[in-house]
Protein backbone atom coordinates (compact mmCIF):
# COMPACT_ATOMS: atom_id res chain seq x y z
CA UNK A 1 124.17 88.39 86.87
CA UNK A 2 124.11 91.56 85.08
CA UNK A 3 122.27 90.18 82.09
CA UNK A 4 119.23 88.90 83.82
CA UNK A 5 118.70 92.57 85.72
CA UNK A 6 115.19 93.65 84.19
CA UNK A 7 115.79 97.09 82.09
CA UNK A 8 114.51 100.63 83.53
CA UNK A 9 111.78 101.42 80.81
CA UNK A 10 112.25 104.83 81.71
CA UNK A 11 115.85 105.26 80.45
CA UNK A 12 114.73 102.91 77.61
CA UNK A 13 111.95 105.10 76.18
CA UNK A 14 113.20 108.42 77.72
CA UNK A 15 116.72 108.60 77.56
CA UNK A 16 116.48 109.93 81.63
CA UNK A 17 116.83 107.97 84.36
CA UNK A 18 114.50 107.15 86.83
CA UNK A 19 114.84 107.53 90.56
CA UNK A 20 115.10 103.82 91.18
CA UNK A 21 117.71 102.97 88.39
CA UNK A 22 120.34 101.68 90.26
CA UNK A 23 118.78 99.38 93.01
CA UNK A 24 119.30 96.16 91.66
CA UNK A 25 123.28 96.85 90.82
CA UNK A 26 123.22 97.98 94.26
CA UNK A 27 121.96 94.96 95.45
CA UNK A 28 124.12 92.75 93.69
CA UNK A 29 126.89 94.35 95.05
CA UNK A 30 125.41 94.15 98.36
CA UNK A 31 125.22 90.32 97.58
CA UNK A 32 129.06 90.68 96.47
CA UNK A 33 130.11 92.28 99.53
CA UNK A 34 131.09 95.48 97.91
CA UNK A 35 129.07 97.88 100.48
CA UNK A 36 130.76 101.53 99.46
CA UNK A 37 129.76 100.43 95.59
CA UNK A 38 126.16 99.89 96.60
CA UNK A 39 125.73 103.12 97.88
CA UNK A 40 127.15 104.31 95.48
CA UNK A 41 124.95 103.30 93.04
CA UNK A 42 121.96 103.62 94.77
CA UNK A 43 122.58 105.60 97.81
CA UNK A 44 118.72 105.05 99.69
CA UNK A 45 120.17 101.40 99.88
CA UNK A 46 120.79 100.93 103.18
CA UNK A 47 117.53 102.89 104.43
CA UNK A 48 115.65 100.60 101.95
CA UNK A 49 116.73 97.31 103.58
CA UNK A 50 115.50 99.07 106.90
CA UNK A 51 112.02 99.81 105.75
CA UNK A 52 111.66 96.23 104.06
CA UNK A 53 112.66 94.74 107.86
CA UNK A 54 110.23 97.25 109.76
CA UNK A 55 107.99 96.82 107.10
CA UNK A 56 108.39 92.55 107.75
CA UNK A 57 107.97 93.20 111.08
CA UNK A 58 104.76 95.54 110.94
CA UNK A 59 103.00 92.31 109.33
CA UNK A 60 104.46 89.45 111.69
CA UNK A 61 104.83 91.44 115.09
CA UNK A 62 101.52 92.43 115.93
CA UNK A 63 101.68 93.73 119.70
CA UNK A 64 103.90 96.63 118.62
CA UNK A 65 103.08 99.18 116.69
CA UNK A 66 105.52 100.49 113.74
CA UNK A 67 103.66 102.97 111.48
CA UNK A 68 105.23 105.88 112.94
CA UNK A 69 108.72 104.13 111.99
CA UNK A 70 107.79 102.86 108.48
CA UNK A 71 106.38 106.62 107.81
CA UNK A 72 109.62 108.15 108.88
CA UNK A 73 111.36 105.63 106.91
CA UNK A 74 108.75 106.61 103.77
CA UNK A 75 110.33 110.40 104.05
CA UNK A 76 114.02 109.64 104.93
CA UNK A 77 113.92 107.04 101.53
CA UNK A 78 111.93 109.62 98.96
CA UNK A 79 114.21 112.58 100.34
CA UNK A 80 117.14 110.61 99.77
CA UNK A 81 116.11 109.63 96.53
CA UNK A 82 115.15 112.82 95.17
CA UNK A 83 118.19 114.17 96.10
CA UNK A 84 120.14 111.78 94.24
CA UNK A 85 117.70 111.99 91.23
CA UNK A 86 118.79 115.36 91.39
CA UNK A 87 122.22 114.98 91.64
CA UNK A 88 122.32 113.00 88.76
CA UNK A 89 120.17 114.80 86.11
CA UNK A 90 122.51 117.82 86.91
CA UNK A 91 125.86 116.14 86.29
């Protein structure tokens, strides 16, 4: 599965990774029922699949009202991805 996974054209041309590289190994793991390897490769993964439902349900259910959820969601995800960017440029 590994060799149809679309290359991160920032590594490519930059040499650095970027602060998505990593989600679609995670997600194949996901897929393979390794959940402590996903995270580990992409720790946001979990809070990711969360938005993507709220977000699914923002569009379908439309008596409730889920922006505050999906911007909460927006901030937990980028912190948690920063962080790791970080984490990983410094090791």
């Amino acid at each position: 599965m590994e060799k149809y996974m679309l290359p991160c054209m920032n590594k490519k041309l930059f040499g650095v990774e970027c602060m998505g590289c990593g989600t679609q190994r995670s997600i194949n793991l996901l897929l393979h029922g390794d959940f402590i390897g996903a995270f580990k490769m992409f720790p946001p993964i979990y809070t990711l699949i969360l938005f993507f439902i709220i977000l699914f349900l923002h569009f379908t259910d439309k008596s409730r009202n889920y922006n505050k959820s999906i911007i909460y969601l927006v901030v937990i995800n980028g912190i948690i991805m920063l962080t790791n960017y970080i984490y990983k440029i410094t090791i």
